[in-house]
Protein backbone atom coordinates (compact mmCIF):
# COMPACT_ATOMS: atom_id res chain seq x y z
CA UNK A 1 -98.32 -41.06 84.18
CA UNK A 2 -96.92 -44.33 86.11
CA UNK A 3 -99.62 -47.34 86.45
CA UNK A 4 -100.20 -48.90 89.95
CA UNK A 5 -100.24 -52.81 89.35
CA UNK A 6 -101.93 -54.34 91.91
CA UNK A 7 -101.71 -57.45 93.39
CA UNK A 8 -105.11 -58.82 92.20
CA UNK A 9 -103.88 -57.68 88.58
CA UNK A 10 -104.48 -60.38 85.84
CA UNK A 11 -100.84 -60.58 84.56
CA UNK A 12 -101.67 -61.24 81.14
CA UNK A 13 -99.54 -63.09 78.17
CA UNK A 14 -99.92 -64.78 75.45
CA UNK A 15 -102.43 -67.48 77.06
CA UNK A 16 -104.62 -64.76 77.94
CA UNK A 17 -104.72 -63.37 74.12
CA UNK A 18 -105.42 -66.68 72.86
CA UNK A 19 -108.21 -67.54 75.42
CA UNK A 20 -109.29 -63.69 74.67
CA UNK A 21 -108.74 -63.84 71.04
CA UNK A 22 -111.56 -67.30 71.09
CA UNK A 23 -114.52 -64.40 72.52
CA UNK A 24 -113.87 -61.71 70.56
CA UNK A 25 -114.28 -64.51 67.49
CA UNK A 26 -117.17 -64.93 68.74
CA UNK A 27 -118.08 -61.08 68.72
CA UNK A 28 -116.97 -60.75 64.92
CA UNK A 29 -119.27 -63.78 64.27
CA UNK A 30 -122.21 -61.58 66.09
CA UNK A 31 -121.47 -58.74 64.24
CA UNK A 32 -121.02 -60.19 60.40
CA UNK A 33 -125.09 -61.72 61.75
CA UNK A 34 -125.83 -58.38 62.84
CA UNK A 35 -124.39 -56.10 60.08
CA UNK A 36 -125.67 -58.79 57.08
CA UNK A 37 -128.81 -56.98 56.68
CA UNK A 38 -127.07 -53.65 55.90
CA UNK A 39 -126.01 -54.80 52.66
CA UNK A 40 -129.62 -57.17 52.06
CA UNK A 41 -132.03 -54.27 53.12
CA UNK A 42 -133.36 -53.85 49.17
CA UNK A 43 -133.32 -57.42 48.70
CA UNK A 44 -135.42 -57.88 51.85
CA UNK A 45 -137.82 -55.29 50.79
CA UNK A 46 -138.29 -56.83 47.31
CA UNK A 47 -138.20 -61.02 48.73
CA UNK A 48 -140.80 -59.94 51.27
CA UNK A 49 -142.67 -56.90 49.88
CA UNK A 50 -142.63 -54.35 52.79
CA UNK A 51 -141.88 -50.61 52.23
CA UNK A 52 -139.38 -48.47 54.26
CA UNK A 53 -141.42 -48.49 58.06
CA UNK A 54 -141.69 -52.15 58.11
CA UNK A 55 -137.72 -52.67 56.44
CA UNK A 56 -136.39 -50.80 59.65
CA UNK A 57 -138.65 -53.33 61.81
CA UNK A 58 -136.51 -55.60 61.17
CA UNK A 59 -133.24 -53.56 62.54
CA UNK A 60 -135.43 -51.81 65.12
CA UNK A 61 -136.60 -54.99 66.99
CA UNK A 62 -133.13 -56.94 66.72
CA UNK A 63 -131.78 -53.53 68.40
CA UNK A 64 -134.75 -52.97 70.90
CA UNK A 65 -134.40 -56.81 71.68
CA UNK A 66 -130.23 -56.61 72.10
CA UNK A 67 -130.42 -53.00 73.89
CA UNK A 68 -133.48 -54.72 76.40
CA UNK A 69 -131.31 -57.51 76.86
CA UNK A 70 -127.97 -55.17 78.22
CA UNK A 71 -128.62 -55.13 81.96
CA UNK A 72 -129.91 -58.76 82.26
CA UNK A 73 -126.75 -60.01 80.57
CA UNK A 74 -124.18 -57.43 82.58
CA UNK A 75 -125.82 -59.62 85.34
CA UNK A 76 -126.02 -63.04 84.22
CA UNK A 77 -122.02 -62.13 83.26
CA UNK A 78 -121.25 -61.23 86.83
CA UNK A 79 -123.43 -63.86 88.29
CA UNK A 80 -122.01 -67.15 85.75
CA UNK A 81 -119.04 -66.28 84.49
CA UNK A 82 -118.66 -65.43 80.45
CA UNK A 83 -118.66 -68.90 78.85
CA UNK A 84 -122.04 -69.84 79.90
CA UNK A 85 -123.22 -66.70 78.96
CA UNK A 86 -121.24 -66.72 75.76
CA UNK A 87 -121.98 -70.26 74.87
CA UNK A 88 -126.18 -69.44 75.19
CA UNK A 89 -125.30 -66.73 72.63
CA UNK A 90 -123.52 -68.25 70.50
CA UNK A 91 -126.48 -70.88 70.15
CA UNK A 92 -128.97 -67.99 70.26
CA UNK A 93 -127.96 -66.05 67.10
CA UNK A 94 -126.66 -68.93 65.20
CA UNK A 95 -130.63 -70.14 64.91
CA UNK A 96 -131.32 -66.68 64.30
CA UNK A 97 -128.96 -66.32 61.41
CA UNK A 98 -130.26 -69.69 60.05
CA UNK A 99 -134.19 -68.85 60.86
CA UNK A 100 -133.38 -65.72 58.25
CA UNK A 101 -132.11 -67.76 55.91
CA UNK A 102 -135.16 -70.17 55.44
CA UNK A 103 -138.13 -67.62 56.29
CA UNK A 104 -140.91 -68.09 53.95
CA UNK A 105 -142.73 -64.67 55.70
CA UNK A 106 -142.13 -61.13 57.22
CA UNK A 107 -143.32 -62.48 60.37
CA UNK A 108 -140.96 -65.45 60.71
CA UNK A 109 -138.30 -62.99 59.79
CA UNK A 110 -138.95 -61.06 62.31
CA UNK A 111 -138.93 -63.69 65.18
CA UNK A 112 -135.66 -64.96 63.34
CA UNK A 113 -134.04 -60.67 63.61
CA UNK A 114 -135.04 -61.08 67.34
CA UNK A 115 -134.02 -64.23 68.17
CA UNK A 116 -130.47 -63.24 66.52
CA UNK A 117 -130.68 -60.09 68.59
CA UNK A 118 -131.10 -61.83 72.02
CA UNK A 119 -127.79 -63.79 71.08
CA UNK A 120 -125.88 -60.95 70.33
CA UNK A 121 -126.70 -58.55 73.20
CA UNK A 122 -124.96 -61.83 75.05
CA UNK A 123 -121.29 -60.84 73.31
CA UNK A 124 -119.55 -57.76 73.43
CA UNK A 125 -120.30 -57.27 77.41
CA UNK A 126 -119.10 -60.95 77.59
CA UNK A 127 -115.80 -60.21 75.65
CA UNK A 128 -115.62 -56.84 77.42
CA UNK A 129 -115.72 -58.69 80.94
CA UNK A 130 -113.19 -61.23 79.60
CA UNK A 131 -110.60 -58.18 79.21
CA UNK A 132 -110.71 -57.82 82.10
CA UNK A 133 -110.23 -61.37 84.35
CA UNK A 134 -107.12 -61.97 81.72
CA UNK A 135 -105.14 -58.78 80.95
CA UNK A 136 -104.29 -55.65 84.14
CA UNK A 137 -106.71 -52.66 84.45
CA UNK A 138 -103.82 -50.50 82.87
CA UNK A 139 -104.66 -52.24 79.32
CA UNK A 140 -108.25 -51.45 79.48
CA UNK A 141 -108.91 -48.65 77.02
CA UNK A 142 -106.59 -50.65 74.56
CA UNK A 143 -108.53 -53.82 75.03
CA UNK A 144 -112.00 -52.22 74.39
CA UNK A 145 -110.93 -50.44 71.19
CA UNK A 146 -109.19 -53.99 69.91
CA UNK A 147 -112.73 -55.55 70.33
CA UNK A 148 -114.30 -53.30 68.85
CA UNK A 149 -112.02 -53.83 65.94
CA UNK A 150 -113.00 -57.22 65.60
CA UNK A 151 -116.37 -55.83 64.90
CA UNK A 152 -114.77 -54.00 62.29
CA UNK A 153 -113.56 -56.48 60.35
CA UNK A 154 -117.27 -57.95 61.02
CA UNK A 155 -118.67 -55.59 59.29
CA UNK A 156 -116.34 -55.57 56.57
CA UNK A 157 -117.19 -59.02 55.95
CA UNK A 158 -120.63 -58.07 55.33
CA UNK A 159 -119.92 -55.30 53.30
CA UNK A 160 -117.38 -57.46 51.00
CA UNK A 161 -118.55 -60.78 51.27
CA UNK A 162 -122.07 -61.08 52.06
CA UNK A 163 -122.95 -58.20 49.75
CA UNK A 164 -121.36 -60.51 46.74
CA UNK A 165 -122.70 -63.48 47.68
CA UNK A 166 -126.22 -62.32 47.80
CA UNK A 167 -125.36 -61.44 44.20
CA UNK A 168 -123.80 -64.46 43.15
CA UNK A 169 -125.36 -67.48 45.17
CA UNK A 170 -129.06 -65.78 46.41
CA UNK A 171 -130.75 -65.29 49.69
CA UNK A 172 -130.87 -68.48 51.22
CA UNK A 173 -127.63 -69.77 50.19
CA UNK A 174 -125.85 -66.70 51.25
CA UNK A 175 -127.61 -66.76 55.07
CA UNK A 176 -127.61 -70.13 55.53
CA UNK A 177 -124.46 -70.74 54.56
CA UNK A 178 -123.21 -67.69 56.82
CA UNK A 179 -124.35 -69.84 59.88
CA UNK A 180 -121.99 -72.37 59.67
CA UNK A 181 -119.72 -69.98 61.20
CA UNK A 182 -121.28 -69.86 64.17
CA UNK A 183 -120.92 -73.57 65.09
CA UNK A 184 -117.28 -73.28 64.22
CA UNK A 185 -116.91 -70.41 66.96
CA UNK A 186 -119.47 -72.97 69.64
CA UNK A 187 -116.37 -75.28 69.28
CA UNK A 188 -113.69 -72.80 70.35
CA UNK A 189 -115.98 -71.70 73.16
CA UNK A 190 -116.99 -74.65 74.82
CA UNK A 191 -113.01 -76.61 73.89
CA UNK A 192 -110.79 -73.15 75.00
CA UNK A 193 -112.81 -70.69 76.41
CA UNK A 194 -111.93 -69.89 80.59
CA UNK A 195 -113.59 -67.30 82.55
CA UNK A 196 -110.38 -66.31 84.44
CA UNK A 197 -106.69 -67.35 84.75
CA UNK A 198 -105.91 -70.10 87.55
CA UNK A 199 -105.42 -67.99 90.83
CA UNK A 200 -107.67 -65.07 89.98
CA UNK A 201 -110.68 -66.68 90.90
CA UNK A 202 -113.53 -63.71 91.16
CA UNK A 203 -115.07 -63.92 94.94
CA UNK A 204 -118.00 -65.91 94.99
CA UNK A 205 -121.46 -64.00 94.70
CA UNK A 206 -122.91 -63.51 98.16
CA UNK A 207 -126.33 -62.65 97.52
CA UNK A 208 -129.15 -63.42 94.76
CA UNK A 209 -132.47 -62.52 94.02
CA UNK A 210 -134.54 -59.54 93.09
CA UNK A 211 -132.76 -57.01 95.96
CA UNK A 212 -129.40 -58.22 94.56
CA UNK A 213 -130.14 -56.84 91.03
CA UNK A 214 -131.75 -53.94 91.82
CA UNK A 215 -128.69 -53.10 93.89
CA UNK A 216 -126.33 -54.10 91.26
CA UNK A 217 -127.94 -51.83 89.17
CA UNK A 218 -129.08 -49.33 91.43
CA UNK A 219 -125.25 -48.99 92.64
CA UNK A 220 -123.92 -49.17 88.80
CA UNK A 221 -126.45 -46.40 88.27
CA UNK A 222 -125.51 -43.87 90.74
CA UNK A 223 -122.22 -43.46 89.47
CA UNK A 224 -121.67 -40.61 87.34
CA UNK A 225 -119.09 -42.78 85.05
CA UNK A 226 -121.32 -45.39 84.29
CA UNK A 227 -124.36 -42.37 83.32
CA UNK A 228 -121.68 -40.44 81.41
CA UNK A 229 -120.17 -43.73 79.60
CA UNK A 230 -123.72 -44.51 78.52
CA UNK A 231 -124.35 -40.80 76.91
CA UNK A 232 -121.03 -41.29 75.42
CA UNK A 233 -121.99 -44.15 73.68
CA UNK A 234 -125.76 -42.78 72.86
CA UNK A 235 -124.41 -39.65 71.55
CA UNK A 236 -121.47 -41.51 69.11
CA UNK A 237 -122.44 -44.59 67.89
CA UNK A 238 -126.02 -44.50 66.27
CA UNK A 239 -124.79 -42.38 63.20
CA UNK A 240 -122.49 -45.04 61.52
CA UNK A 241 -124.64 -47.68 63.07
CA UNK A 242 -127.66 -46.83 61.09
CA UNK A 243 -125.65 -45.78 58.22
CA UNK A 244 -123.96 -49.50 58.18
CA UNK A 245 -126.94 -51.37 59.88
CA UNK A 246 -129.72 -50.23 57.09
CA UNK A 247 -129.99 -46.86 55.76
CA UNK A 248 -126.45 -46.54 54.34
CA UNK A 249 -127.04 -48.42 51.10
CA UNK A 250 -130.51 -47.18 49.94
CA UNK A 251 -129.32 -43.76 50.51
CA UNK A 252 -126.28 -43.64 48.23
CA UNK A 253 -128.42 -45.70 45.79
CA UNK A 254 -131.66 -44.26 45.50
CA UNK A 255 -131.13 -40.40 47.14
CA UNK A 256 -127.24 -40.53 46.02
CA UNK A 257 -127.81 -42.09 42.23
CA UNK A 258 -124.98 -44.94 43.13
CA UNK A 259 -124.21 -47.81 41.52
CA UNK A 260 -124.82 -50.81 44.09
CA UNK A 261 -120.81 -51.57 43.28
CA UNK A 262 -120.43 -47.95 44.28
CA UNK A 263 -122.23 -47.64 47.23
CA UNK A 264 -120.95 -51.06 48.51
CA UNK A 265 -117.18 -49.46 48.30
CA UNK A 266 -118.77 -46.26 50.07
CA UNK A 267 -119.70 -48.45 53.03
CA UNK A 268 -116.41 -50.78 53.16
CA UNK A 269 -114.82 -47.03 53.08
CA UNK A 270 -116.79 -46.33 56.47
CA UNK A 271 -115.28 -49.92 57.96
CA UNK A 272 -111.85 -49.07 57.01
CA UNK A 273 -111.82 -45.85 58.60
CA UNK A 274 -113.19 -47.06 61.68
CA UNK A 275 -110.36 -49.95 61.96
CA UNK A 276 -107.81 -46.60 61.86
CA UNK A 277 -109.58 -44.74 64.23
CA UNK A 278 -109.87 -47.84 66.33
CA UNK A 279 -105.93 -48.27 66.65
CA UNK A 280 -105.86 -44.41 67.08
CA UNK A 281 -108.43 -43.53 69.31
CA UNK A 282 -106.73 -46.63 71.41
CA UNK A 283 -103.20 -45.66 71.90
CA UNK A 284 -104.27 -41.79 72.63
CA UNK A 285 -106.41 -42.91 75.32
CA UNK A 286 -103.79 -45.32 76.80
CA UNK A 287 -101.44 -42.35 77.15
CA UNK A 288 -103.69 -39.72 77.93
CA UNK A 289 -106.75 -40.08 79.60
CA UNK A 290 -107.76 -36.93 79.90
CA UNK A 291 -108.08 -36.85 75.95
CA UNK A 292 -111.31 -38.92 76.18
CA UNK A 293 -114.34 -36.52 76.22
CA UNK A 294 -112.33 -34.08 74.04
CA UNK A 295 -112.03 -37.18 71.36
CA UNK A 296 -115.49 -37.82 71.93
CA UNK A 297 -117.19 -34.68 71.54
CA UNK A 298 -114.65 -33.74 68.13
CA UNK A 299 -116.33 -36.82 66.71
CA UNK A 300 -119.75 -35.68 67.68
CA UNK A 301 -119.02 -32.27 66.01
CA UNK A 302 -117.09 -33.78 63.28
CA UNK A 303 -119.97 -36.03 62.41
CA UNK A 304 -122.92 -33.40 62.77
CA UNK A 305 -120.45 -31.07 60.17
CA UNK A 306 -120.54 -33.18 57.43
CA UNK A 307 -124.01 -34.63 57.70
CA UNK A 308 -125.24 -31.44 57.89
CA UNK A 309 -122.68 -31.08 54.26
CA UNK A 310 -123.84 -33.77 52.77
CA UNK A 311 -127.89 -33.31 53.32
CA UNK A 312 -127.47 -29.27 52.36
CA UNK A 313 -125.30 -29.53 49.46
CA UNK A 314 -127.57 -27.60 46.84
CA UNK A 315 -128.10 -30.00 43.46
CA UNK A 316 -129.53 -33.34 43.42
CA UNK A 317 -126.53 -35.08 44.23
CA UNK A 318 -123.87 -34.49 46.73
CA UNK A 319 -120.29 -35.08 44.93
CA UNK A 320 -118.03 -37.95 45.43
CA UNK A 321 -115.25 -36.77 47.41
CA UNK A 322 -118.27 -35.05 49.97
CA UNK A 323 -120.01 -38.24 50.20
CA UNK A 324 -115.81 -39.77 50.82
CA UNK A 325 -115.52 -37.70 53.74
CA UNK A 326 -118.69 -38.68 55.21
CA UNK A 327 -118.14 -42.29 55.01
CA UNK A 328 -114.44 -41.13 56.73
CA UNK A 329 -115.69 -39.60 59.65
CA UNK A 330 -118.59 -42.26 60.15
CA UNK A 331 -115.86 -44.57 60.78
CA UNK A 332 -114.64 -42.83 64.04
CA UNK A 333 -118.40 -43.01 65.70
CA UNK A 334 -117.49 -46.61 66.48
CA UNK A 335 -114.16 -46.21 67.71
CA UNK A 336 -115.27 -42.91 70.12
CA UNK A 337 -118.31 -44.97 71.46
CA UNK A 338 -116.25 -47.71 73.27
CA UNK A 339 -114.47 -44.31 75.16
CA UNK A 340 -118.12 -44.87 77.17
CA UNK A 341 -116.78 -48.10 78.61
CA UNK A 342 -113.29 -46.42 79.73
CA UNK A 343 -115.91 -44.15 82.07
CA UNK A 344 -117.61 -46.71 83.68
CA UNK A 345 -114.50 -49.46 83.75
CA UNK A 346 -113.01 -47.17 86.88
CA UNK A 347 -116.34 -46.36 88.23
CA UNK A 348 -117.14 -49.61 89.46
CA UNK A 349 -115.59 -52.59 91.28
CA UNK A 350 -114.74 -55.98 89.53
CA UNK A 351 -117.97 -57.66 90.86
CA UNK A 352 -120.07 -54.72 88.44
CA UNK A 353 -118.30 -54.68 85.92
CA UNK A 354 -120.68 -56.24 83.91
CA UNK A 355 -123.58 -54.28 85.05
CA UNK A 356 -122.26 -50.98 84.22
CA UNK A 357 -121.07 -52.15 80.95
CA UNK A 358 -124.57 -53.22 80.29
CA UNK A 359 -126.12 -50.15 81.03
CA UNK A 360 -123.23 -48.16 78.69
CA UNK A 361 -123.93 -50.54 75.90
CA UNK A 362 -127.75 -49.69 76.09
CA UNK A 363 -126.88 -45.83 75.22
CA UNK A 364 -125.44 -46.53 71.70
CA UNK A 365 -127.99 -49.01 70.94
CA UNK A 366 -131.07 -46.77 72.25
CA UNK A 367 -130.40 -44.08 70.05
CA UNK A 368 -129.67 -46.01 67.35
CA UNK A 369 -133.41 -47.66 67.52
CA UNK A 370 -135.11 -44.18 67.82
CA UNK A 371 -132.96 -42.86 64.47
CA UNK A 372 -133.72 -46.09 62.62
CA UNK A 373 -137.63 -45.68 63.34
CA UNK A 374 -137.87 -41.92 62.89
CA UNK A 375 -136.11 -42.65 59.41
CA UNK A 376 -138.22 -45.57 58.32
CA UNK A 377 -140.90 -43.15 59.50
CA UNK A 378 -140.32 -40.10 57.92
CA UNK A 379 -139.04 -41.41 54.78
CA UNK A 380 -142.82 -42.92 53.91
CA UNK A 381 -143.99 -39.19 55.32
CA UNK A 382 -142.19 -37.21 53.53
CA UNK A 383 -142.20 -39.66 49.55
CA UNK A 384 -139.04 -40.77 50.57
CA UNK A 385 -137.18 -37.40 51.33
CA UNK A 386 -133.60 -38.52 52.74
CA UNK A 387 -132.89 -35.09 53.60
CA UNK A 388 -136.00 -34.45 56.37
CA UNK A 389 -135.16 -38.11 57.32
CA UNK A 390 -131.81 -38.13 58.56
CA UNK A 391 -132.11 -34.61 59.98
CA UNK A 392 -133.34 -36.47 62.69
CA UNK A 393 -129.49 -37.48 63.86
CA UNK A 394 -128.93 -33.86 65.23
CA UNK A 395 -131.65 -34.11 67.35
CA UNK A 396 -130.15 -36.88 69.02
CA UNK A 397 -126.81 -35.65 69.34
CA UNK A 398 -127.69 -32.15 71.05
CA UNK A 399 -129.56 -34.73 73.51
CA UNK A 400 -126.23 -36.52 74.00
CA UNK A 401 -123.82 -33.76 74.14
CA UNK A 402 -125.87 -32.08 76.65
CA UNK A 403 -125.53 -34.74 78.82
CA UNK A 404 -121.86 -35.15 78.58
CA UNK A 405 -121.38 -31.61 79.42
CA UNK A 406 -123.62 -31.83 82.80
CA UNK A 407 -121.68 -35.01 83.99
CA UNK A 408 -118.16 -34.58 83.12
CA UNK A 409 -116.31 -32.77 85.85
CA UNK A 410 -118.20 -34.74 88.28
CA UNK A 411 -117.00 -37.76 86.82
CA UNK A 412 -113.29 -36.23 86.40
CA UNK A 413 -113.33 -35.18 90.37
CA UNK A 414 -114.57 -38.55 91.50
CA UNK A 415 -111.90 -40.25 89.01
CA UNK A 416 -109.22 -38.72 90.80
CA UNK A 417 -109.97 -39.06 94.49
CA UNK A 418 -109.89 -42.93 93.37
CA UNK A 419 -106.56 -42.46 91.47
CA UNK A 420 -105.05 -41.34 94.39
CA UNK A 421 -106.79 -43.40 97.18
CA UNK A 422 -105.83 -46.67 95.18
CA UNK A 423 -101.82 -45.64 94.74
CA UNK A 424 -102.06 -44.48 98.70
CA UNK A 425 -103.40 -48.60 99.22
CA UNK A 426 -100.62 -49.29 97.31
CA UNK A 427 -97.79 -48.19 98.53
CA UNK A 428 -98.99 -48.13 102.46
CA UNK A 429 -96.46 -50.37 104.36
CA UNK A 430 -98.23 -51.30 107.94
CA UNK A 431 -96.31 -50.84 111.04
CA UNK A 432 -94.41 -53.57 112.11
């Protein structure tokens, strides 16, 4: 299929990966803060002497406090541009990060998890909006799965190097000193960072107020890209998310009978595969479109198959090379999530963008907060039964794939009356 460039395409280049490349630095920052706790959740429940409910607190407010914060920053992206908005974040998680660090309580953790959380919710949509002033429409899909490789490597950093240096150098050491990186990336930002390339200045905002963002939303709302984007992302992230983000590591230790060492490698297996997936997933949506709810429901199926594997296998441990696979197929719930953005990118004009990518971004996140609390939950119900606890993920993905199924040849139709009206605009040649 031929792309249409049009005229108000960004033309991209190397300035525009550079001035890209300084966000999504930023994102990978975000995510190492994010992810840290993954690999600190038993040393969190020992330093502060919680059990499992009040351990997935922590995760479960920094999530309800980044997935509340989705639509207000899709509109404080559209309304000021991504470095102010970036630049607030960066400060925002940075004292969050830091705040961990030097807690003395539970409760001042807590503010610290949330205060990280508001920062966050302030980056991807930023980087994701950023894509888009610097590099044409046609390198969308590609863009997306790039930054969310970034996050990859993110949480690989946790996995590797946080989860040593907790052993190594302690708690507050190991936080603290983690924050340092994000005053490095507040440099780049406020030295490099521009919102757009000279020349494709964004029209200036004609109205403000409360009736202009409840019709930013309203509008991002009705269409059925941006509502099947966001069960996209609801129905394919939360597995590896709560896997990576807390549960992962006391479940290969303590229902698994892994080594720490072990179950460390287990999770750094999960952020591999999700950097190949990334690059794959990627390049088969760049060339074929169509292949995007096909990818995204294998992955669903794919990742209900071998949880469902790994929680029946009869004995009290599930083997190695089952417990492989699952860590394999994790990694593609990241890389099919961000194929909710490639939904609602077409779905909306420039001056929602933002908007609609907040309101995608919330899906992922959502689910992810209910599976974290209905774990934490049923895991002190049940004397710590793994098995009842994460059967709760398949409730969640029926949800989702239900969804997906109702709104996708709606979506499809609409996609292509666009498609065509757009390459009719573009070739039309007015009468002299």
């Amino acid at each position: 299929m031929s792309h249409v460039t049009l005229p108000s395409d960004p033309p991209g280049g190397r300035r525009a990966a550079l001035i890209w490349g300084v966000g999504v630095c930023v994102y990978l920052v975000a995510v190492i803060f994010r992810t840290s706790l993954g690999v600190a959740g038993l040393d969190a429940a020992d330093r502060f002497g919680v059990n499992a409910s009040a351990l997935s607190t922590f995760s479960i407010l920094q999530l309800l406090v980044y997935a509340g914060m989705q639509i207000p920053v899709g509109l404080m992206v559209d309304r000021l541009g991504t470095k102010k908005v970036l630049t607030l974040g960066v400060v925002l998680f940075t004292l969050g990060q830091l705040g961990f660090a030097l807690s003395p309580s539970y409760g001042m953790a807590l503010a610290s998890r949330a205060l990280l959380g508001c920062g966050d919710a302030m980056t991807f949509i930023s980087v994701l909006r950023l894509g888009t002033r610097w590099f044409p429409a046609r390198r969308g899909p590609l863009i997306a799965q790039v930054a969310g490789l970034f996050g990859v490597v993110g949480n690989l950093v946790s996995t590797i190097v946080i989860a040593r240096t907790l052993d190594g150098l302690g708690w507050t050491a190991t936080f603290a000193g983690s924050s340092l990186a994000g005053l490095v990336v507040l440099v780049l930002v406020v030295l490099f960072l521009k919102d757009h390339p000279e020349g494709y200045e964004p029209e200036p905002a004609q109205h403000a107020g409360v009736a202009y963002v409840r019709r930013q939303i309203a509008e991002s709302w009705r269409e059925p890209g941006t509502r099947l984007g966001m069960w996209v992302h609801f129905t394919t992230q939360f597995p590896a998310m709560v896997f990576l983000l807390l549960w992962g590591l006391p479940f290969l230790v303590e229902e698994q009978g892994l080594s720490r060492g072990a179950a460390g490698d287990m999770l750094t297996l999960t952020v591999l595969s999700n950097m190949v997936f990334g690059m794959t997933y990627g390049q088969i949506i760049a060339r074929h479109h169509g292949a995007r709810v096909p990818l995204a429901l294998g992955t669903v199926a794919a990742t209900g198959v071998v949880w469902a594997a790994t929680l029946a296998y009869p004995g009290d441990h599930a083997p190695m090379w089952v417990l492989a696979a699952l860590c394999v197929v994790l990694g593609a719930c990241g890389p099919a999530s961000m194929i909710g953005f490639d939904f609602a990118r077409p779905a909306n004009p420039p001056e929602r963008q933002g908007t609609a990518s907040g309101i995608v971004n919330m899906g992922g996140f959502t689910a992810s907060i209910t599976t974290l609390f209905a774990v934490g939950v049923l895991l002190d119900a049940t004397g710590d039964d793994y098995r009842v606890a994460f059967s709760s993920v398949f409730v969640l993905q029926a949800l989702g794939v239900a969804q997906i199924l109702r709104l996708r040849a709606r979506t499809a139709r609409l996609e292509r009356e666009r498609l065509v009206a757009s390459r009719v605009e573009a070739v039309h040649v007015p009468a002299a």
